[in-house]
Protein backbone atom coordinates (compact mmCIF):
# COMPACT_ATOMS: atom_id res chain seq x y z
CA UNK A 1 -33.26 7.96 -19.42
CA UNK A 2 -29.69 9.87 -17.79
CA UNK A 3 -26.83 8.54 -18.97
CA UNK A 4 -25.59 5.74 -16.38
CA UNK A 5 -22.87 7.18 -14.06
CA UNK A 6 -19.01 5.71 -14.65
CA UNK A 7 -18.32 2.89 -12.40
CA UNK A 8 -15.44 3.85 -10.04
CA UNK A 9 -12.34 3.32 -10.85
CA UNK A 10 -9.40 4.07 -8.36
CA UNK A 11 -5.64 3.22 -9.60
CA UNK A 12 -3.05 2.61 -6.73
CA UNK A 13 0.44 3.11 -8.21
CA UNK A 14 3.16 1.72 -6.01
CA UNK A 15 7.05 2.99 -6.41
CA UNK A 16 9.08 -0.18 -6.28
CA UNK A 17 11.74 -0.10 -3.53
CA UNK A 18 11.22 3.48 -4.14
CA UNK A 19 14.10 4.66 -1.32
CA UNK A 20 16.86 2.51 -2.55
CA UNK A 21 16.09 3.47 -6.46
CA UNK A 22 16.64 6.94 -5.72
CA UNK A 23 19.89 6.01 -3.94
CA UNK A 24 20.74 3.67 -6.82
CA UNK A 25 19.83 6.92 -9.73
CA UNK A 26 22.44 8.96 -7.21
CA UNK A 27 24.97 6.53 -7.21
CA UNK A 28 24.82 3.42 -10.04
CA UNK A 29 27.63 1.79 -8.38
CA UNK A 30 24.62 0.69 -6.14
CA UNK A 31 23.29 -1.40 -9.06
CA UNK A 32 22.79 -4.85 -8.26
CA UNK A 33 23.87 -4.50 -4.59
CA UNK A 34 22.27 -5.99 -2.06
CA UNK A 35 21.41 -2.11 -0.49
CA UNK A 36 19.93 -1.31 3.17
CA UNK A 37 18.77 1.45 4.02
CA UNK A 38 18.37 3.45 7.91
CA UNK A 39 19.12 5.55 10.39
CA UNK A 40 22.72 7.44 10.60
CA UNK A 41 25.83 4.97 10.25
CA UNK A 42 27.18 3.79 13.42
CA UNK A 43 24.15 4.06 15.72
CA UNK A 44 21.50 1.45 16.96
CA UNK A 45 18.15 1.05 14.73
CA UNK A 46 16.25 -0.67 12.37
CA UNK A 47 16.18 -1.46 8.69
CA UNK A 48 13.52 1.43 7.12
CA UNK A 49 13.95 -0.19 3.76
CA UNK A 50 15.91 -3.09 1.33
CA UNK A 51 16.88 -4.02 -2.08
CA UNK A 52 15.53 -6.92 -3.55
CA UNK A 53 18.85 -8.04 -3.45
CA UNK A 54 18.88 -7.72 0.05
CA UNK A 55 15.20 -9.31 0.77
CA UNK A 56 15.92 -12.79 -0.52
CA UNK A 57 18.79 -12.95 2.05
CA UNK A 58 15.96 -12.34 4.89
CA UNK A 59 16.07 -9.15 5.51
CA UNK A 60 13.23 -6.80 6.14
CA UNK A 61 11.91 -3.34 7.43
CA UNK A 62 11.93 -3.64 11.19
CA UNK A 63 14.59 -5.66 10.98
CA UNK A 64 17.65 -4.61 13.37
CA UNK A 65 20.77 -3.44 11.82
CA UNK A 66 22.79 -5.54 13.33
CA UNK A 67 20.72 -8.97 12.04
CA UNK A 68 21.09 -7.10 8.79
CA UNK A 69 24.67 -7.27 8.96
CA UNK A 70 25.00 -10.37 9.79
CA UNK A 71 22.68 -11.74 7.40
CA UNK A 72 24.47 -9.68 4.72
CA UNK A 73 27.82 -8.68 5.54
CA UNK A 74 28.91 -7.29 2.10
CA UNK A 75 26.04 -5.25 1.43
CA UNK A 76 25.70 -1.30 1.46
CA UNK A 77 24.24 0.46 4.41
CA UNK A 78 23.26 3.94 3.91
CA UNK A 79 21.35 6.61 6.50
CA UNK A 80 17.97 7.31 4.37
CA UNK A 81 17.68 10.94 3.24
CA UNK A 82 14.30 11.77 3.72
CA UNK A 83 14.31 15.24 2.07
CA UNK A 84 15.91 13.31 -1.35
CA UNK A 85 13.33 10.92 -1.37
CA UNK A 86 10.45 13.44 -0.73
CA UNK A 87 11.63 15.72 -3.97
CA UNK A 88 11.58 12.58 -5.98
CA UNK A 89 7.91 11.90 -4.51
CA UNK A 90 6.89 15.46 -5.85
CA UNK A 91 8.28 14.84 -9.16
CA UNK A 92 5.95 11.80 -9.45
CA UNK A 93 2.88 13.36 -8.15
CA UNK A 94 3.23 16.14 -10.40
CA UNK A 95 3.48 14.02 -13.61
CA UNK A 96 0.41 11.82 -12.48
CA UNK A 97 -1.62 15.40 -12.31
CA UNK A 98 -1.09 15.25 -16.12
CA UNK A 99 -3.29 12.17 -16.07
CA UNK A 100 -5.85 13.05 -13.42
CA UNK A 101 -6.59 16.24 -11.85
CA UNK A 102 -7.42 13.91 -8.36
CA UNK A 103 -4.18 12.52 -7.19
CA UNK A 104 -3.57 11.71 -3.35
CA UNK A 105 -0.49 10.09 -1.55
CA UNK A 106 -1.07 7.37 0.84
CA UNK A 107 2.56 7.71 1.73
CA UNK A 108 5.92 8.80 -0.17
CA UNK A 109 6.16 5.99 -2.09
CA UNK A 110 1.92 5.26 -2.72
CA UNK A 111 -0.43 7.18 -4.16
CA UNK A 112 -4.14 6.83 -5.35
CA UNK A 113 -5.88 8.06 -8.85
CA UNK A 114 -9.54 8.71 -9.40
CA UNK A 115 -10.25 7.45 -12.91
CA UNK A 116 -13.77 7.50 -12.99
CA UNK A 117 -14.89 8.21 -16.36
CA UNK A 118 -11.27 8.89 -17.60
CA UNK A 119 -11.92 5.95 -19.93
CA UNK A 120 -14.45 7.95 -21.92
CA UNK A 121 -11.44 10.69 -22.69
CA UNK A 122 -8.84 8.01 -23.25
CA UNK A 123 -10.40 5.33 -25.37
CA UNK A 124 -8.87 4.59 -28.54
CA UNK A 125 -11.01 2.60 -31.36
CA UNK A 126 -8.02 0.27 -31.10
CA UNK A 127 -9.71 -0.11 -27.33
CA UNK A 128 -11.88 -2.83 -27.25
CA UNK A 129 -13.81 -1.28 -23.83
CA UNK A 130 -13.27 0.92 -21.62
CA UNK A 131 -10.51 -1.39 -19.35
CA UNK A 132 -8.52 -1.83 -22.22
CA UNK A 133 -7.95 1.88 -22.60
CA UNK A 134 -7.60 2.04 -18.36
CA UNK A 135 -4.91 -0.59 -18.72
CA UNK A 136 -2.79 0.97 -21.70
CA UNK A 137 -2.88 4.30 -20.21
CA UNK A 138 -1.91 3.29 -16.80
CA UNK A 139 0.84 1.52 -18.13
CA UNK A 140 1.79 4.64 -20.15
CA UNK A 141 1.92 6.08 -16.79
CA UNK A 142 4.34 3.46 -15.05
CA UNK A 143 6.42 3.75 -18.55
CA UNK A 144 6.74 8.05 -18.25
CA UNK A 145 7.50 7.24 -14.76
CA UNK A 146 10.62 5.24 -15.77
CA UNK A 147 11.73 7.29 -19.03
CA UNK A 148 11.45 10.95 -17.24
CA UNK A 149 12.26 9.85 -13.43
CA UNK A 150 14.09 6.68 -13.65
CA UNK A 151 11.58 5.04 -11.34
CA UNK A 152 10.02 1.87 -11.66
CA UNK A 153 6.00 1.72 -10.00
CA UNK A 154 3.32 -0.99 -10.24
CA UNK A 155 -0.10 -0.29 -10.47
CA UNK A 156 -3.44 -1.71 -9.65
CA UNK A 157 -6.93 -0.38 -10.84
CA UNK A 158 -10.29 -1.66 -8.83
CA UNK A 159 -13.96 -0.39 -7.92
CA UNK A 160 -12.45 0.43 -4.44
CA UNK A 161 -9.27 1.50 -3.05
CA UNK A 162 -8.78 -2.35 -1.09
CA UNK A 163 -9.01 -3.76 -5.15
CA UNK A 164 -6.57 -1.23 -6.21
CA UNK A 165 -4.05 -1.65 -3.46
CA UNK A 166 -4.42 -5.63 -3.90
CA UNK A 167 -3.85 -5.58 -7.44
CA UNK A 168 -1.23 -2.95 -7.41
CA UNK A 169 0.87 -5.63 -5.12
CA UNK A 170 0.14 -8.65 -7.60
CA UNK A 171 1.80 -6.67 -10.47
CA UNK A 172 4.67 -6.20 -8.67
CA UNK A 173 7.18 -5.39 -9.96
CA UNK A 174 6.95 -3.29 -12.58
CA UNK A 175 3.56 -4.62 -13.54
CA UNK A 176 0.16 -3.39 -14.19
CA UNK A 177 -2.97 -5.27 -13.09
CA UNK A 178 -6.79 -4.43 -14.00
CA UNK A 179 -9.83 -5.62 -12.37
CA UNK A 180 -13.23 -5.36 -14.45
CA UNK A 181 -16.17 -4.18 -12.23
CA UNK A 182 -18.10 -7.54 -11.17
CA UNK A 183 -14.60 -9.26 -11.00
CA UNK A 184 -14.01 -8.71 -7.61
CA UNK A 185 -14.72 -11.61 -6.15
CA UNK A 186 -13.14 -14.29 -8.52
CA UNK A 187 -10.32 -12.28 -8.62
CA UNK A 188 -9.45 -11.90 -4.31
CA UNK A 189 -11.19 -15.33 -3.79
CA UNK A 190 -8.02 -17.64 -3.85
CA UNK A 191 -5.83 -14.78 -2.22
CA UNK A 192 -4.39 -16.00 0.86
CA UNK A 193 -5.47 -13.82 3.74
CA UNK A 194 -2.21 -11.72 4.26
CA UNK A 195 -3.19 -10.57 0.81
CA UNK A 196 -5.67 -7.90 2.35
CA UNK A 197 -4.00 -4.88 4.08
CA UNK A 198 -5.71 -4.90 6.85
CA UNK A 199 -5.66 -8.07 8.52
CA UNK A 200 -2.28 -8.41 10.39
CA UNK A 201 0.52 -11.12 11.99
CA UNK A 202 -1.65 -11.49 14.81
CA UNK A 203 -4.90 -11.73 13.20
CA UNK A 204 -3.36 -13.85 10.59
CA UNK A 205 -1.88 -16.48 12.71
CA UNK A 206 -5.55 -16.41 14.49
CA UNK A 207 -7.23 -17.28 11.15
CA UNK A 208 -4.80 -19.54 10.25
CA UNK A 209 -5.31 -21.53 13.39
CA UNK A 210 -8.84 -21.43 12.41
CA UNK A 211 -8.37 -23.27 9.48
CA UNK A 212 -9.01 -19.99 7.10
CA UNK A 213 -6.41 -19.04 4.35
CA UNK A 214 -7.58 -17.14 1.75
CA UNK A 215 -10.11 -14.40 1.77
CA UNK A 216 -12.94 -16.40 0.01
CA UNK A 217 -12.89 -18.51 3.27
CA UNK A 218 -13.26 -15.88 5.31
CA UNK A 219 -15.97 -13.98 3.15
CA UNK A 220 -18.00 -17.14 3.22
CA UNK A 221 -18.31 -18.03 6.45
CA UNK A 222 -20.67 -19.99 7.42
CA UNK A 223 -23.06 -20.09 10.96
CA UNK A 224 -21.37 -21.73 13.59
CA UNK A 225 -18.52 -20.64 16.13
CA UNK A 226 -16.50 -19.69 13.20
CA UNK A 227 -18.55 -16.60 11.96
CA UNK A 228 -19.08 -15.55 15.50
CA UNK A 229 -15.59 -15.28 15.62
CA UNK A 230 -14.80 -13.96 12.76
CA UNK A 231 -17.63 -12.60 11.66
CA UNK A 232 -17.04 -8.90 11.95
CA UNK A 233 -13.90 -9.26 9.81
CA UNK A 234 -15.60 -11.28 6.89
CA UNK A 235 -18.38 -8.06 7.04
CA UNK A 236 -15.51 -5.53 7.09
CA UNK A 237 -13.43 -7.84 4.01
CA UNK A 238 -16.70 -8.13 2.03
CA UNK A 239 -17.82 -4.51 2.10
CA UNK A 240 -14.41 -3.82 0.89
CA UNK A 241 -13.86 -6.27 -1.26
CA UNK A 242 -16.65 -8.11 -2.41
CA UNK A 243 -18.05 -6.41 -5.82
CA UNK A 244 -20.22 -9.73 -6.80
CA UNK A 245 -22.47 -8.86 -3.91
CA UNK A 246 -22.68 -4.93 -5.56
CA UNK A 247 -20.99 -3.79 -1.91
CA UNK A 248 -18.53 -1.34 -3.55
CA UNK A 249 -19.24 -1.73 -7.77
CA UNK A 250 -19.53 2.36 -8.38
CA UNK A 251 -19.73 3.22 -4.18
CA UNK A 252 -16.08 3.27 -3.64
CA UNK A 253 -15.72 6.21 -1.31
CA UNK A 254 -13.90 9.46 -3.26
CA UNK A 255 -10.36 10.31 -3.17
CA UNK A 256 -10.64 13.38 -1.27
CA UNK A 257 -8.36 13.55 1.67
CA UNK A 258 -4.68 14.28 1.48
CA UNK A 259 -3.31 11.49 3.96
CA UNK A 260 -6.41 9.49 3.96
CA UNK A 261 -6.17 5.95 4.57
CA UNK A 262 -6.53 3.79 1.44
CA UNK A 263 -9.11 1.36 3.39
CA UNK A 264 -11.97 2.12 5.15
CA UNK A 265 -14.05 0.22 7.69
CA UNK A 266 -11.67 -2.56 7.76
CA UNK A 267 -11.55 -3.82 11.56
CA UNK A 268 -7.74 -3.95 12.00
CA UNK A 269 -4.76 -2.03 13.76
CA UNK A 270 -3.80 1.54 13.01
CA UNK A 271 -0.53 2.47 14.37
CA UNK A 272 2.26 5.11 13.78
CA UNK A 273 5.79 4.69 14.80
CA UNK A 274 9.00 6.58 15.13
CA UNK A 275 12.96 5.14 15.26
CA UNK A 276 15.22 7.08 17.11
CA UNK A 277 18.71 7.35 16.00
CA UNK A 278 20.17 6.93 19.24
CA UNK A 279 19.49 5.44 22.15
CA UNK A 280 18.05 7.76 25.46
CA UNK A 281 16.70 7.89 28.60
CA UNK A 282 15.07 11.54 28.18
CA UNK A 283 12.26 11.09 29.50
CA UNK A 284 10.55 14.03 28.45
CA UNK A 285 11.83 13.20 24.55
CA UNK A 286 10.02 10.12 25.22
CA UNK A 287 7.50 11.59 26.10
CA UNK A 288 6.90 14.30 23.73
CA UNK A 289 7.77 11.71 20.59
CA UNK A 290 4.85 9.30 22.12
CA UNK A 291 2.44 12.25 22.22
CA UNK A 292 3.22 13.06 18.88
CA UNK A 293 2.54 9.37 17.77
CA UNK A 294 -0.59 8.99 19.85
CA UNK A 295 -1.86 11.86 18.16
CA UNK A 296 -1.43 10.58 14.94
CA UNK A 297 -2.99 7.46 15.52
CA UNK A 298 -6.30 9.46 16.91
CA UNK A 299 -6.25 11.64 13.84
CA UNK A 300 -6.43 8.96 11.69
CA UNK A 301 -8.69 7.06 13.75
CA UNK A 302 -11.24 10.38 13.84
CA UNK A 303 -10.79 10.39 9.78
CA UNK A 304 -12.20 7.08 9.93
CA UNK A 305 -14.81 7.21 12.17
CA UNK A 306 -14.21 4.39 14.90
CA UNK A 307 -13.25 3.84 18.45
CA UNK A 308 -10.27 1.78 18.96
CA UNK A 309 -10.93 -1.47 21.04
CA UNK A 310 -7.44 -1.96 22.37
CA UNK A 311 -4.29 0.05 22.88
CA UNK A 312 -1.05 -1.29 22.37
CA UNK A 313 2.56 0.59 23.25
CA UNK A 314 5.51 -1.17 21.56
């Protein structure tokens, strides 16, 4: 008989408030600080990213800088510095290559590992299975990350990106979180349904209205006017999620494109957006930054093989 191939299993590692700990390694007077981080000082815009500190006061990305302010007056407001942050994201990438030869960033501060089989090179006979060695290698990861960089990152390892990305978010911060193949279910069954990253506010508040909070609910829907509702989301969730079923145990879809999405064939919104860091009338600026947008949006929708059902200009 062939050997049985390795079940898939993709890491997501996630750099914790990854903008404002790079300001914070520039400057420790930062430390502690309720930090917020945006556009240049002095102009309209929005909040790109925020301290812990400054989340439990309310504030968010999105979030105008002048609600900021007055939500918390005494707290540091820097203009992000993109080309800072995106050396720092370099320097992480090209540790994690010493790990895994397939490494691909979901964005700046996210970035997927294909560990399939990797627990046949790492296992220790202190390693009780193969997840145990997953698990204390990963978190040797997180752990280099912090001694050579400074950083701190959570991780998540799954059967499928979704797991990953889920799991990565419940070992926040600074944690790392391991789901067996066959766990899948038990494990995103009591999640409540803004768990999954592609179900948004709007479809959300829908559910919710429906009577549906966590994703077990909406995996097991039942007939009625409820699954033909919903029904095309609880297909999309499941084939994403559900690995007691065998939907994704060992058919997670590779790692293989550079700014691939982390989900596929999740029926959701896709969207790309710009702030500008003043305010203008230019209508051909406009213009030319909402081609640039709509483009990405259709590249990413072509990547993913669907046609979009609604279009929506904020």
């Amino acid at each position: 008989m062939a050997p049985l191939e390795p079940a898939a299993r993709i890491c997501c590692l996630d750099l914790d408030t990854f903008f404002v700990s790079v300001e914070r390694l520039l400057d420790p007077a930062l430390l502690h600080r309720p930090v917020v981080l945006s556009g240049a000082p002095g102009h309209h815009g929005v909040v790109l990213a925020a301290s812990h500190e400054a989340q439990r006061r309310g504030i968010h990305a999105g979030m105008s800088l002048a609600e900021a302010r007055s939500r918390a007056p005494g707290a540091a407001f820097l203009p992000s510095r993109r080309e800072i942050y995106g050396a720092y994201a370099r320097r992480v990438r090209a540790l994690l290559k010493g790990y895994t030869p397939v490494v691909r960033a979901a964005s700046v501060n996210e970035f997927f590992l294909d560990l399939r089989g990797r627990e046949l090179l790492w296992r220790d006979p202190e390693d009780l299975d193969g997840e145990l060695a997953i698990a204390r290698v990963v978190r040797r990861i997180c752990q280099d990350i912090e001694s050579q960089l400074g950083l701190s990152a959570s991780a998540g390892v799954g059967t499928t990106r979704a797991v990953a990305k889920i799991a990565s978010s419940q070992g926040e911060p600074t944690g790392v979180r391991v789901i067996p193949p066959g766990e899948e279910y038990s494990f995103v069954a009591p999640l409540p349904i803004s768990t999954f990253p592609g179900i948004g506010p709007v479809a959300q508040a829908r559910l919710q209205e429906a009577g549906i909070l966590t994703l077990g609910q909406l995996m097991e829907l039942g007939s009625g006017p409820l699954r033909a509702r919903f029904g095309s989301l609880s297909r999309s969730v499941r084939r994403d999620l559900d690995g007691r079923r065998g939907l994704c145990l060992g058919r997670a879809r590779p790692v293989l494109q550079e700014h691939d999405d982390p989900l596929w064939g999740t029926t959701h919104s896709i969207s790309h957006e710009r702030t500008l860091h003043t305010q203008t009338s230019d209508r051909r600026r406009l213009v030319d930054q909402l081609r640039s947008l709509a483009e990405w949006v259709c590249c990413r929708a072509r990547w993913r093989d669907v046609h979009a059902r609604t279009i929506t200009l904020k």
